[in-house]
C-alpha atoms as a PDB file:
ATOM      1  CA  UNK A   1      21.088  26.161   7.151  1.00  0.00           C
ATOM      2  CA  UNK A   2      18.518  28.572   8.217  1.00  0.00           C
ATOM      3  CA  UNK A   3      16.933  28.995   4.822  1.00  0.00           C
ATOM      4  CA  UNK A   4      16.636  25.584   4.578  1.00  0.00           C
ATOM      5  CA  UNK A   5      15.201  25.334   8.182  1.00  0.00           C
ATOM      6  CA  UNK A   6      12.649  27.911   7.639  1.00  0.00           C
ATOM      7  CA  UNK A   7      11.631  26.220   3.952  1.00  0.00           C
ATOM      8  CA  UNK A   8      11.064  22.776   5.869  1.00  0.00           C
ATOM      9  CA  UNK A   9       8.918  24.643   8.487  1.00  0.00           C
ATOM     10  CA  UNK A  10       7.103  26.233   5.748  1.00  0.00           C
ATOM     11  CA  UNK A  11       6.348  22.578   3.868  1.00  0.00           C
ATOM     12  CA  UNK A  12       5.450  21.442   7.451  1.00  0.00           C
ATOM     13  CA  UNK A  13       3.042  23.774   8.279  1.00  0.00           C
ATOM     14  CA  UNK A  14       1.298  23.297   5.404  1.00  0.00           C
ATOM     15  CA  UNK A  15       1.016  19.934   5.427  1.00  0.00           C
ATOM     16  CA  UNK A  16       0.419  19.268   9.056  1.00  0.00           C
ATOM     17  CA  UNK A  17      -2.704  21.111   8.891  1.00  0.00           C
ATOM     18  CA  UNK A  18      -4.012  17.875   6.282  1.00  0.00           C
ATOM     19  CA  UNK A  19      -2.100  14.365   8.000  1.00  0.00           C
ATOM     20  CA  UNK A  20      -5.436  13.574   9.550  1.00  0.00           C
ATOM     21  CA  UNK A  21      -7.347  13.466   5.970  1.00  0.00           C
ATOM     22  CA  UNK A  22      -4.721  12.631   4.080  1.00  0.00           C
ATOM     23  CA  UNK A  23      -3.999   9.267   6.453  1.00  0.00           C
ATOM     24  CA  UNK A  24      -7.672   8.786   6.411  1.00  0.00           C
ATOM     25  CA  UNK A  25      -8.086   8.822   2.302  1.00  0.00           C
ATOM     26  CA  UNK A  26      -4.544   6.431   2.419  1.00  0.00           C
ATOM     27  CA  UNK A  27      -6.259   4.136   4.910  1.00  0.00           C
ATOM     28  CA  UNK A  28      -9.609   4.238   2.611  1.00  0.00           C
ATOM     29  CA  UNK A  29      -7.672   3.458  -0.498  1.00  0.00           C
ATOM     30  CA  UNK A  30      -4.898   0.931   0.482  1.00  0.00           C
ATOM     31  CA  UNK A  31      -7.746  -1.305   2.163  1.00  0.00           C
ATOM     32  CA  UNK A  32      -9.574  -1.091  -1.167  1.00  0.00           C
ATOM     33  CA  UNK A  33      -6.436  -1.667  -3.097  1.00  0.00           C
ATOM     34  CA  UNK A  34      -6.436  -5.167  -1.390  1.00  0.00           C
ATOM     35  CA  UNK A  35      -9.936  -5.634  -1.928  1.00  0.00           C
ATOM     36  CA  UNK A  36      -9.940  -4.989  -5.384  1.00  0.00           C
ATOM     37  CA  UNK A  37      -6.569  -6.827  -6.315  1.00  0.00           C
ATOM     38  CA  UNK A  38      -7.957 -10.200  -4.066  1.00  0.00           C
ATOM     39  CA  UNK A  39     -11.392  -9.700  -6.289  1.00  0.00           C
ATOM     40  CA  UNK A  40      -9.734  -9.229  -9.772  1.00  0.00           C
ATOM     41  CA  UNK A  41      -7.992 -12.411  -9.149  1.00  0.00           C
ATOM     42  CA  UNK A  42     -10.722 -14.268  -8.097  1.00  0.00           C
ATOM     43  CA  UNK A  43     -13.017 -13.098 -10.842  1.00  0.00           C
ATOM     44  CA  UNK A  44     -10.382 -13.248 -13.528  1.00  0.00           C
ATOM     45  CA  UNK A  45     -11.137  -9.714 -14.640  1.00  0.00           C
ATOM     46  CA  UNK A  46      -7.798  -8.293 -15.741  1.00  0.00           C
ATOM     47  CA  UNK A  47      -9.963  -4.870 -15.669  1.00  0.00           C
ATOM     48  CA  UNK A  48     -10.628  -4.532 -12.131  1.00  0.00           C
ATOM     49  CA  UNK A  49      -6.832  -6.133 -11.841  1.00  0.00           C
ATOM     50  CA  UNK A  50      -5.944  -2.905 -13.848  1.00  0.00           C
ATOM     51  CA  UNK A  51      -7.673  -0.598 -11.771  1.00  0.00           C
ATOM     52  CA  UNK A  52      -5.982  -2.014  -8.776  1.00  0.00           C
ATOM     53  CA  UNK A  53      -2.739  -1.284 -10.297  1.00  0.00           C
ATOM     54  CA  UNK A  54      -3.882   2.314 -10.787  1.00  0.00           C
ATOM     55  CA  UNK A  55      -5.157   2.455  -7.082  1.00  0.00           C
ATOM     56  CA  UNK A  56      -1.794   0.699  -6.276  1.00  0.00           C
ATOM     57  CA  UNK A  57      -0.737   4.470  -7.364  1.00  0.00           C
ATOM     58  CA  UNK A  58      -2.889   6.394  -5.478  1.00  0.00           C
ATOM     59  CA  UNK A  59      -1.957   4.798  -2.473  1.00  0.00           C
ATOM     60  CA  UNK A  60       2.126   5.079  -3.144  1.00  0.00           C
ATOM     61  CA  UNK A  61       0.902   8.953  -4.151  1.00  0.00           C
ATOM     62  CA  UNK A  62      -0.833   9.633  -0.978  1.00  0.00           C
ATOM     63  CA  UNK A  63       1.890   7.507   1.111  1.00  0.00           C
ATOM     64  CA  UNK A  64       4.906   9.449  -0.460  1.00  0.00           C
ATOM     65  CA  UNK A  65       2.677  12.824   0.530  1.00  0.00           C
ATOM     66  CA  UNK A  66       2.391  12.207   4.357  1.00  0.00           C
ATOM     67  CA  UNK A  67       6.411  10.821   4.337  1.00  0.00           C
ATOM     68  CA  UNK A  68       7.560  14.413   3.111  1.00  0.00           C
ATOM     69  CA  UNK A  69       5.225  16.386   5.664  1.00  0.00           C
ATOM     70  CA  UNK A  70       6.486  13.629   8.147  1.00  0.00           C
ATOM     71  CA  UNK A  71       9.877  14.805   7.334  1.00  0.00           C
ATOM     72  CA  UNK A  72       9.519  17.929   6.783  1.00  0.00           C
ATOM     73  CA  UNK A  73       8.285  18.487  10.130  1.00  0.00           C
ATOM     74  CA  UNK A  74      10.985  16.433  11.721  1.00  0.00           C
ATOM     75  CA  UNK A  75      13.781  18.197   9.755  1.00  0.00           C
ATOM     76  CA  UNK A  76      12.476  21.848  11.044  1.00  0.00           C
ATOM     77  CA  UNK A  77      11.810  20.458  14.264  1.00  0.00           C
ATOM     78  CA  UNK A  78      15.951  20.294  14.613  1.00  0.00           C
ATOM     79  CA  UNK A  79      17.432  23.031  16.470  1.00  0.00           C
ATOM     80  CA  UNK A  80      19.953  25.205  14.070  1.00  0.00           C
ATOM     81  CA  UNK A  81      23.077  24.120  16.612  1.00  0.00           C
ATOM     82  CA  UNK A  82      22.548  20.480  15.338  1.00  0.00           C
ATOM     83  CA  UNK A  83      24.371  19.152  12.342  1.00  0.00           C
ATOM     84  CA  UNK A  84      23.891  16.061  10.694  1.00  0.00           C
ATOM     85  CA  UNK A  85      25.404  13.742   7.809  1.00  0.00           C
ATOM     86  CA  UNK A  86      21.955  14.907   5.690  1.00  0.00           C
ATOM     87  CA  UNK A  87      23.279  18.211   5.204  1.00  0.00           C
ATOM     88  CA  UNK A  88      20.560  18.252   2.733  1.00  0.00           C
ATOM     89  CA  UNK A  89      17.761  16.667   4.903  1.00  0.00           C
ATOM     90  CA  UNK A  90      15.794  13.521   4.072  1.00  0.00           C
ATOM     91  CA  UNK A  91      13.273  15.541   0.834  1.00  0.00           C
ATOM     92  CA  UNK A  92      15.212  13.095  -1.718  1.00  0.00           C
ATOM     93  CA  UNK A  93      13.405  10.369  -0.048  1.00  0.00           C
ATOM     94  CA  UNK A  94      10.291  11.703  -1.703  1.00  0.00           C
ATOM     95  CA  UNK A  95      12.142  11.405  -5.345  1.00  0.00           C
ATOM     96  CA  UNK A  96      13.465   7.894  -4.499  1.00  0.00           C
ATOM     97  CA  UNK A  97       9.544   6.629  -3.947  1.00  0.00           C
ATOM     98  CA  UNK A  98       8.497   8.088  -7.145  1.00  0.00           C
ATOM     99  CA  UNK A  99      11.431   7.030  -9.191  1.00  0.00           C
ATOM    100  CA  UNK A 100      10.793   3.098  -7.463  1.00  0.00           C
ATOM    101  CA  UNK A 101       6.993   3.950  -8.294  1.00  0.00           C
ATOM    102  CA  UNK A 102       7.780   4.643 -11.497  1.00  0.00           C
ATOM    103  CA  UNK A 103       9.664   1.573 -12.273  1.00  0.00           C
ATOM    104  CA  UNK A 104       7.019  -0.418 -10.836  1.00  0.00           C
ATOM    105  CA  UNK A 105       4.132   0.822 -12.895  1.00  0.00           C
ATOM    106  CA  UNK A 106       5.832   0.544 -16.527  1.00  0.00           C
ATOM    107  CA  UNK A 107       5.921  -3.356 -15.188  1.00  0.00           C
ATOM    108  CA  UNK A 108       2.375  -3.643 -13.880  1.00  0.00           C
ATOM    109  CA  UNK A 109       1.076  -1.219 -17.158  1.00  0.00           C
ATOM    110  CA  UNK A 110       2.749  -3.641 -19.878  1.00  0.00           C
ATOM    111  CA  UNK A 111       2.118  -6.868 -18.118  1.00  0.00           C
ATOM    112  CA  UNK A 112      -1.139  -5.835 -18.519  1.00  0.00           C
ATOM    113  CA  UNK A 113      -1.296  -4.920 -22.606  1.00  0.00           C
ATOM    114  CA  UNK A 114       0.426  -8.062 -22.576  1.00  0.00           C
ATOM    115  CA  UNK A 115      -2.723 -10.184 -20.776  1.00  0.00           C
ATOM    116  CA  UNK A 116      -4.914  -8.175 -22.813  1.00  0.00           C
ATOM    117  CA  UNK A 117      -3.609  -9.013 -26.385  1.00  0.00           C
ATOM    118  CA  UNK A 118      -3.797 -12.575 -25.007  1.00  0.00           C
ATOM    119  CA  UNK A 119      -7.192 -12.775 -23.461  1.00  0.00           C
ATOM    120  CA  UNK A 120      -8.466 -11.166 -27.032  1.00  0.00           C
ATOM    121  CA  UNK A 121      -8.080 -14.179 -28.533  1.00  0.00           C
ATOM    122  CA  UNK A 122      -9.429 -16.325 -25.831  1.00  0.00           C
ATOM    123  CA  UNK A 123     -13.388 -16.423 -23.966  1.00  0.00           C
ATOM    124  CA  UNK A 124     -12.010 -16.594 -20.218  1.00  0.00           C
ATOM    125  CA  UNK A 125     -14.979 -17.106 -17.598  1.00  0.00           C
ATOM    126  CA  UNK A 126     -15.755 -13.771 -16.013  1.00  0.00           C
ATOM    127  CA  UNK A 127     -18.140 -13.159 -12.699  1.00  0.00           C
ATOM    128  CA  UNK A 128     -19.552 -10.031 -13.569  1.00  0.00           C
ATOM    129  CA  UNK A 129     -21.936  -9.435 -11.107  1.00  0.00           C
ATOM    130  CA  UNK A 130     -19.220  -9.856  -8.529  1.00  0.00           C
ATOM    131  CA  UNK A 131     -16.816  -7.501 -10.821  1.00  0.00           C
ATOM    132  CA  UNK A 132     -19.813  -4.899 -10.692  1.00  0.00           C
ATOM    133  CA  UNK A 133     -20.286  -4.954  -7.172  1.00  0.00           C
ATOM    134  CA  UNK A 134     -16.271  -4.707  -6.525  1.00  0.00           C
ATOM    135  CA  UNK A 135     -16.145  -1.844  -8.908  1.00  0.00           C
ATOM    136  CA  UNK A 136     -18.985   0.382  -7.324  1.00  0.00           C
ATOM    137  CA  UNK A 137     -17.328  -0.278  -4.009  1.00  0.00           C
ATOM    138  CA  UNK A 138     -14.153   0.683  -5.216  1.00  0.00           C
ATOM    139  CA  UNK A 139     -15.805   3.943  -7.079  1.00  0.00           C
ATOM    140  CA  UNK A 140     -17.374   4.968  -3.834  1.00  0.00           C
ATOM    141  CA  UNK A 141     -13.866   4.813  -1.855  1.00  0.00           C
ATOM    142  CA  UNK A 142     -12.406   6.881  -4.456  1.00  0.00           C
ATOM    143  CA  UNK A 143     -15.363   9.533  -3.728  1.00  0.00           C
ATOM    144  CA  UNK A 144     -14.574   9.469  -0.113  1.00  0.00           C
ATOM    145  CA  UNK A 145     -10.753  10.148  -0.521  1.00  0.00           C
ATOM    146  CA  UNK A 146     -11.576  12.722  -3.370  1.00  0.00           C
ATOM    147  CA  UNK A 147     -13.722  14.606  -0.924  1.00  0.00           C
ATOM    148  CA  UNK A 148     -11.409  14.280   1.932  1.00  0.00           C
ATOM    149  CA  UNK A 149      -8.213  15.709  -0.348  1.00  0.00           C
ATOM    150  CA  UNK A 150     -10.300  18.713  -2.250  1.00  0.00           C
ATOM    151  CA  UNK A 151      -9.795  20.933   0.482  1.00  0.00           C
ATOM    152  CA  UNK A 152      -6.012  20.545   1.181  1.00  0.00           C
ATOM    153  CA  UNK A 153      -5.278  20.467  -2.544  1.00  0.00           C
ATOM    154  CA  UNK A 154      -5.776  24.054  -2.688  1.00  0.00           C
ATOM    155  CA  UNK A 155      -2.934  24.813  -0.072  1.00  0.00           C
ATOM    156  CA  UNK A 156      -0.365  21.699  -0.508  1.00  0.00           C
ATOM    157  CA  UNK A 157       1.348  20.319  -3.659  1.00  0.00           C
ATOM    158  CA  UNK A 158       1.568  17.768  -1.620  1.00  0.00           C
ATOM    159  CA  UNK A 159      -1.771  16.795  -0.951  1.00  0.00           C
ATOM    160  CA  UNK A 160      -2.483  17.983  -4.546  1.00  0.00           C
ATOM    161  CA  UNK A 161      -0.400  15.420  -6.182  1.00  0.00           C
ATOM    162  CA  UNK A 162      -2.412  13.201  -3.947  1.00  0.00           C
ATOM    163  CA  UNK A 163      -5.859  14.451  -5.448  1.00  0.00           C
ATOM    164  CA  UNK A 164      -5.229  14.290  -8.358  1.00  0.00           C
ATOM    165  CA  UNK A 165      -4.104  11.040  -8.680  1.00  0.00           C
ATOM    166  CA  UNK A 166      -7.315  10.108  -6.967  1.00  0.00           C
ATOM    167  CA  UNK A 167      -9.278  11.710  -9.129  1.00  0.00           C
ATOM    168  CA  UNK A 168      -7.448  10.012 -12.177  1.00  0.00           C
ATOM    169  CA  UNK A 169      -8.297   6.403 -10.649  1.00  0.00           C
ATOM    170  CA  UNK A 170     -11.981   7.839 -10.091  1.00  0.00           C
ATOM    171  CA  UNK A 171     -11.937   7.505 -13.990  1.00  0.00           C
ATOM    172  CA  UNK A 172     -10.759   4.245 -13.944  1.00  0.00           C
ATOM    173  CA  UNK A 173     -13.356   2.856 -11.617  1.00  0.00           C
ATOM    174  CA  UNK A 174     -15.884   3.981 -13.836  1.00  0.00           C
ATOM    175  CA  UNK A 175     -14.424   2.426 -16.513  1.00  0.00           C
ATOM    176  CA  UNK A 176     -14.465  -1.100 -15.128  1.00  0.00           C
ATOM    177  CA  UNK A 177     -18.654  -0.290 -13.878  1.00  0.00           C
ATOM    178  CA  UNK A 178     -18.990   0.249 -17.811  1.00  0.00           C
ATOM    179  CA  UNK A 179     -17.469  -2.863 -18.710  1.00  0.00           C
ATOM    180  CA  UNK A 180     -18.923  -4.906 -16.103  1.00  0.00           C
ATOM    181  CA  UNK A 181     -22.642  -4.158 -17.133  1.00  0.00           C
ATOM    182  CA  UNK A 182     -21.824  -4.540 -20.513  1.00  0.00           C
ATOM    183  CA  UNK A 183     -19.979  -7.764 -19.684  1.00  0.00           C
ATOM    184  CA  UNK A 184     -23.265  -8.719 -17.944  1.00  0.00           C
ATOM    185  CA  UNK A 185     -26.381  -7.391 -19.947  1.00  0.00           C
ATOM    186  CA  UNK A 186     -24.473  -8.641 -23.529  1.00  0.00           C
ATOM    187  CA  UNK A 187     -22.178 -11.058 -22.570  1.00  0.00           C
ATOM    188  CA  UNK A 188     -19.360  -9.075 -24.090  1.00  0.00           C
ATOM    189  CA  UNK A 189     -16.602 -11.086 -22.826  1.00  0.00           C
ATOM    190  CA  UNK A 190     -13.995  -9.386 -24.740  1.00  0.00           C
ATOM    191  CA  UNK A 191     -14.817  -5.318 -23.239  1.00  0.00           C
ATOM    192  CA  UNK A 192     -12.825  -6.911 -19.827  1.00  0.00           C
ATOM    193  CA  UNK A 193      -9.243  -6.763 -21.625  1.00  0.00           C
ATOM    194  CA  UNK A 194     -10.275  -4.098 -23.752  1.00  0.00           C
ATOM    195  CA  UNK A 195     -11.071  -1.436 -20.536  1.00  0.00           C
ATOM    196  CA  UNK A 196      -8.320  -3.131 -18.765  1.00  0.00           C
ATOM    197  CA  UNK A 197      -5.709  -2.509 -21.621  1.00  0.00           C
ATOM    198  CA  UNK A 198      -7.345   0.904 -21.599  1.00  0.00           C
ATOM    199  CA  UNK A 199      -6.777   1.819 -17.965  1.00  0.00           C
ATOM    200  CA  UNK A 200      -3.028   0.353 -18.573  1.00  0.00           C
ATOM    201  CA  UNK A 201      -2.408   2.839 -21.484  1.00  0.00           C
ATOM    202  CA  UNK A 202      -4.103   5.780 -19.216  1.00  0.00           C
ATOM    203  CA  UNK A 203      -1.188   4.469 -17.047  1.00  0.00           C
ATOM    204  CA  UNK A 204       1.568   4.543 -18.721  1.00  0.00           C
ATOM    205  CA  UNK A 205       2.190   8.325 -19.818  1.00  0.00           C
ATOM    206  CA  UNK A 206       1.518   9.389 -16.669  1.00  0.00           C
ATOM    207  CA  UNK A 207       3.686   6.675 -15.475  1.00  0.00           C
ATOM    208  CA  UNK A 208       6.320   8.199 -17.701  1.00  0.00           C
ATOM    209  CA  UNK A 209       6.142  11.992 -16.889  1.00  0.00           C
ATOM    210  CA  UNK A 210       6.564  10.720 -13.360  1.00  0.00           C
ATOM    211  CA  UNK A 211       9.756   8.965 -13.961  1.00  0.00           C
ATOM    212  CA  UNK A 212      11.268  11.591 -15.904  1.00  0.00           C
ATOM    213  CA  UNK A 213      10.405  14.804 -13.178  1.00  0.00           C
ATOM    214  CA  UNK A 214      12.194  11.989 -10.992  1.00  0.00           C
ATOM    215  CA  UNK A 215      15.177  11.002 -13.099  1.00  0.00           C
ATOM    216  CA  UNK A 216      16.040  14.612 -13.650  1.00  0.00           C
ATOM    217  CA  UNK A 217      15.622  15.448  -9.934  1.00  0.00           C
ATOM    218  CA  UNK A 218      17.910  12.654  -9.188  1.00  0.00           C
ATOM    219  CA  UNK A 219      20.307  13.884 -11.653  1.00  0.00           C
ATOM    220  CA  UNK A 220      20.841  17.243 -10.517  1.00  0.00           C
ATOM    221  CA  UNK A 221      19.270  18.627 -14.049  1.00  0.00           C
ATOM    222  CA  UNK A 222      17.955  22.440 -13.917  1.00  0.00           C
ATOM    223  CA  UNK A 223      14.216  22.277 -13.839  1.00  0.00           C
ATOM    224  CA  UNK A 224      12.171  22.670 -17.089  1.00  0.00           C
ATOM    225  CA  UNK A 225      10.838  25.999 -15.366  1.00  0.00           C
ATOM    226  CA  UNK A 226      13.815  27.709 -15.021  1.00  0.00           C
ATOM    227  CA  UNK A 227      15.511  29.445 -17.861  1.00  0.00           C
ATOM    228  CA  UNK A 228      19.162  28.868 -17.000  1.00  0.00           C
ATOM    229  CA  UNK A 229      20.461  31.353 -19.797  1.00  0.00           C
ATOM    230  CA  UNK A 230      17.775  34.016 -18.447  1.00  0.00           C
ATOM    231  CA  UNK A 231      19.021  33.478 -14.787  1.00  0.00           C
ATOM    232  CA  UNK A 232      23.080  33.739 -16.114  1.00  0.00           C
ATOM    233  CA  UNK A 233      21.837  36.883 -18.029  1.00  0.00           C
ATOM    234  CA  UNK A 234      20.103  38.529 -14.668  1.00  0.00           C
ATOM    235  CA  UNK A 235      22.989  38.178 -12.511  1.00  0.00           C
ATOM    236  CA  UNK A 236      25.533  39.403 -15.097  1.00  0.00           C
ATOM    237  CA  UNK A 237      23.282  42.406 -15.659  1.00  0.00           C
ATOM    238  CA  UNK A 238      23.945  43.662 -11.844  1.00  0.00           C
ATOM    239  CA  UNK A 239      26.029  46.638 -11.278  1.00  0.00           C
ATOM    240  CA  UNK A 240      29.610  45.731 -10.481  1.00  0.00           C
ATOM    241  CA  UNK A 241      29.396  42.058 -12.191  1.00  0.00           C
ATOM    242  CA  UNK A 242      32.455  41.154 -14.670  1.00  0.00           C
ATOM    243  CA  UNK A 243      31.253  37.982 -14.998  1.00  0.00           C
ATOM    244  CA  UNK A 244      28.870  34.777 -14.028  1.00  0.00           C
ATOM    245  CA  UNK A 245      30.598  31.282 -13.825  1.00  0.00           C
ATOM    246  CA  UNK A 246      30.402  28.271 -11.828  1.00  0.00           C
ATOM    247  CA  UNK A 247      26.311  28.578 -11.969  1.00  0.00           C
ATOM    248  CA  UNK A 248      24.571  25.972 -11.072  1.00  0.00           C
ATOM    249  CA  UNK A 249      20.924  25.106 -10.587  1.00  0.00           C
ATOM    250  CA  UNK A 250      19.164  21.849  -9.528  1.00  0.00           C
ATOM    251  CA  UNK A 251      16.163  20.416  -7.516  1.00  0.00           C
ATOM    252  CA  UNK A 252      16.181  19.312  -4.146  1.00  0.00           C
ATOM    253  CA  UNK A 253      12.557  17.869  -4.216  1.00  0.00           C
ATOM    254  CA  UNK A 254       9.138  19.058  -4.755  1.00  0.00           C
ATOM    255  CA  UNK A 255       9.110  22.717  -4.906  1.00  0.00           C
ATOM    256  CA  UNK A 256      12.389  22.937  -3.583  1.00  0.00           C
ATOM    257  CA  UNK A 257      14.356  24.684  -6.074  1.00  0.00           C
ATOM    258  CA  UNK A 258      18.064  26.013  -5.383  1.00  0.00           C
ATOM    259  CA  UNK A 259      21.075  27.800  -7.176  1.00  0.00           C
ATOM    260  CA  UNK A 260      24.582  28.689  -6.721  1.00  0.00           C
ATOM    261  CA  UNK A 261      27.212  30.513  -8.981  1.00  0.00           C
ATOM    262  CA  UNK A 262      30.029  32.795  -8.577  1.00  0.00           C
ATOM    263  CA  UNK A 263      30.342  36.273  -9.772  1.00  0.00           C
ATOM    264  CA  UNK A 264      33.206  38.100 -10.234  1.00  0.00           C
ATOM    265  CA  UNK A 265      33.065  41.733  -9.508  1.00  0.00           C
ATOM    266  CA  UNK A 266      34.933  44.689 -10.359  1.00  0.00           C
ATOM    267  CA  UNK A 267      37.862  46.187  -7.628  1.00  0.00           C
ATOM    268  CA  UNK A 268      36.199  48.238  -4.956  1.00  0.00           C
ATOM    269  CA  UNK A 269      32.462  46.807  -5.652  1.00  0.00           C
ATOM    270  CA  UNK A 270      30.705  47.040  -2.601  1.00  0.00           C
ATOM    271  CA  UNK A 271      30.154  43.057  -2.559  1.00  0.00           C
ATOM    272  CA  UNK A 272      27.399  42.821   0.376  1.00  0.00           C
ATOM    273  CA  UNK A 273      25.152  45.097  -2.192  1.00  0.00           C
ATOM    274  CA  UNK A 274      25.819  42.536  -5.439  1.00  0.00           C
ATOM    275  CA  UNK A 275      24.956  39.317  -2.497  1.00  0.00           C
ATOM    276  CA  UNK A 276      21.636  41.341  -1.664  1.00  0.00           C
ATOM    277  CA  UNK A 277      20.975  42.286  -5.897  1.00  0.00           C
ATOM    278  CA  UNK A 278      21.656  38.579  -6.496  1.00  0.00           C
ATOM    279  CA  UNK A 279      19.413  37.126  -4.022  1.00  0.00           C
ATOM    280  CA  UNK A 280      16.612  39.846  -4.458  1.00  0.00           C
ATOM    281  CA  UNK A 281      16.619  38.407  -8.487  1.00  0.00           C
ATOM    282  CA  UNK A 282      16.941  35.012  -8.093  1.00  0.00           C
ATOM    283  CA  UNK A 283      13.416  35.133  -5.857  1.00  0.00           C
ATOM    284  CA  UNK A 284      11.368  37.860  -7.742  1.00  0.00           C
ATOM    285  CA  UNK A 285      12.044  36.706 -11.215  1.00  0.00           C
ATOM    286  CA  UNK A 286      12.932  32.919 -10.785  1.00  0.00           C
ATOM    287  CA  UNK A 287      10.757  32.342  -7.891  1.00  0.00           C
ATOM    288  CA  UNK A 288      14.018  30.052  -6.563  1.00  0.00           C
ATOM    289  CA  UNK A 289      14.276  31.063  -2.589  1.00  0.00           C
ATOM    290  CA  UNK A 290      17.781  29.378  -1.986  1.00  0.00           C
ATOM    291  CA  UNK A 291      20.634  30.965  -3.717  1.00  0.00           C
ATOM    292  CA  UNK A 292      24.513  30.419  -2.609  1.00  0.00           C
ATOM    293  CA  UNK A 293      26.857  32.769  -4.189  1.00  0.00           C
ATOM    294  CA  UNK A 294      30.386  33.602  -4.279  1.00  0.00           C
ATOM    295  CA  UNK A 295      31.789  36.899  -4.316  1.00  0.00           C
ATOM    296  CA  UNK A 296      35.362  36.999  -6.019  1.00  0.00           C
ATOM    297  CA  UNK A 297      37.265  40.207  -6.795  1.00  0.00           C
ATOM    298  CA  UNK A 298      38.362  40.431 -10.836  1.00  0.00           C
ATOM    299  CA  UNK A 299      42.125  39.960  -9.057  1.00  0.00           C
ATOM    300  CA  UNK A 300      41.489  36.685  -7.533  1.00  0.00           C
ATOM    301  CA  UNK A 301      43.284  33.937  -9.294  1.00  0.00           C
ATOM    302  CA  UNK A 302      42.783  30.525  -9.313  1.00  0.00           C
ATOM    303  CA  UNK A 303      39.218  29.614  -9.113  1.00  0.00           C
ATOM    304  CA  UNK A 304      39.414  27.989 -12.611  1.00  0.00           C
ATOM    305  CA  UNK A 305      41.679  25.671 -11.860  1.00  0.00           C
ATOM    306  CA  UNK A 306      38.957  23.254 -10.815  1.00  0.00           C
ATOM    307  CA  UNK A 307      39.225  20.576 -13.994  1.00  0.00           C
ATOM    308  CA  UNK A 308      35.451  19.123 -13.145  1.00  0.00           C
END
């Protein structure tokens, strides 16, 4: 438990240090998320309604950053003598929100191709002024939180998922300013569905990257970084070791990588200096901190008879 304790401490500290900007850019954004969902309604402009879907992900991005340094912090605020049924902590919370988020914005992305194909063939009644106005609003409050995240991106993945998915709907915002002044100065009532099915194809492979890093987290697969043959090879290679079985290595949550395996030595292999070998080249040369290993002497029977 102490590895994990002083890994949770390490995600806290370096989070803490941000909260205050990071709740101030998520305060900044979810109020114009409202604003800008309430105006693309009332306008009819299925851009800026497009652009609040992409905000919509800014503000789950930004929310899902201050939940893990929330518990983070609470997990290494726990004193080593307490257990607790999350023998794992609470991190998987953070891949739950994404996968949900996911989900959620392959709906909102297609229903909005969907509008678009269908407003093509149709002249709906758009208020651009009003849709320029909301969108240069909603550009400046993406400014704001950009400058309020720049700093703590450099230090947090956290807060640098958070950035960068502000900096994405920056785009976006500027997108619908473009279509609203063209909507305006040459009655170009067809550039609203076109932007808007634009912003919802910007959308959607980012939409899907995020729901695959989530679907493999959830499913225990070894992350695309780590070269599980490379990492089998490493730990047979150390003096003493007959053999490598039983390895195993998965994700807990962001940045949060951990192994375990079992290797078999030879008789008489001092087994405290094949823990410290295994440990030392699981962190130098697959950067993965949290390693659980087995020691087994070639003579031990029956660790195979697992069927599973």
């Amino acid at each position: 438990m102490g590895r994990d304790h002083d890994h949770g401490a390490g995600l806290a500290r370096a989070g803490q240090r941000h909260v205050g900007r990071l709740t101030a850019a998520f305060a900044i954004i979810f109020t114009f998320f409202i604003v800008e969902a309430i105006a693309g309604f009332v306008t009819n402009s299925l851009a800026l309604l497009s652009d609040a879907a992409h905000m919509l992900t800014d503000v789950l991005g930004i929310g899902m950053a201050l939940a893990a340094i929330q518990l983070a912090s609470r997990f290494a605020d726990r004193s080593e003598s307490e257990r607790s049924r999350h023998t794992f902590g609470l991190y998987r919370l953070e891949i739950l929100a994404a996968f949900i988020n996911a989900l959620f914005l392959f709906g909102v992305a297609i229903w909005v191709l969907i509008e678009a194909a269908q407003r093509l063939t149709q002249e709906p009644e758009i208020l651009g002024v009003q849709m320029l106005v909301v969108a240069l609003l909603g550009l400046i409050a993406n400014v704001v939180a950009f400058l309020l995240l720049r700093e703590g991106s450099k230090e947090s993945i956290n807060v640098e998922g958070a950035y960068l998915e502000v900096l994405a709907d920056t785009i976006g915002s500027v997108g619908v300013i473009v279509a609203a002044i063209l909507l305006e100065t040459l009655g170009w009532t067809w550039i609203d569905p076109v932007v808007g099915a634009l912003i919802g194809i910007w959308i959607l492979p980012r939409t899907w990257r995020l729901g695959r890093k989530a679907v493999r987290v959830l499913l225990q697969a070894a992350p695309d970084h780590i070269d599980v043959d490379a990492l089998c090879a490493d730990l047979s290679s150390i003096s003493g070791v007959v053999d490598v079985h039983d390895l195993h290595v998965w994700t807990l949550t962001s940045e949060m990588d951990a192994a375990s395996a079992h290797l078999v030595t030879a008789d008489g292999v001092d087994s405290h200096s094949v823990l410290d070998q295994a440990r030392e080249r699981l962190a130098s040369r697959h950067h993965i901190t949290h390693g659980t290993f087995q020691i087994e002497p070639e003579t031990h029977e029956g660790c195979h008879e697992l069927t599973w």
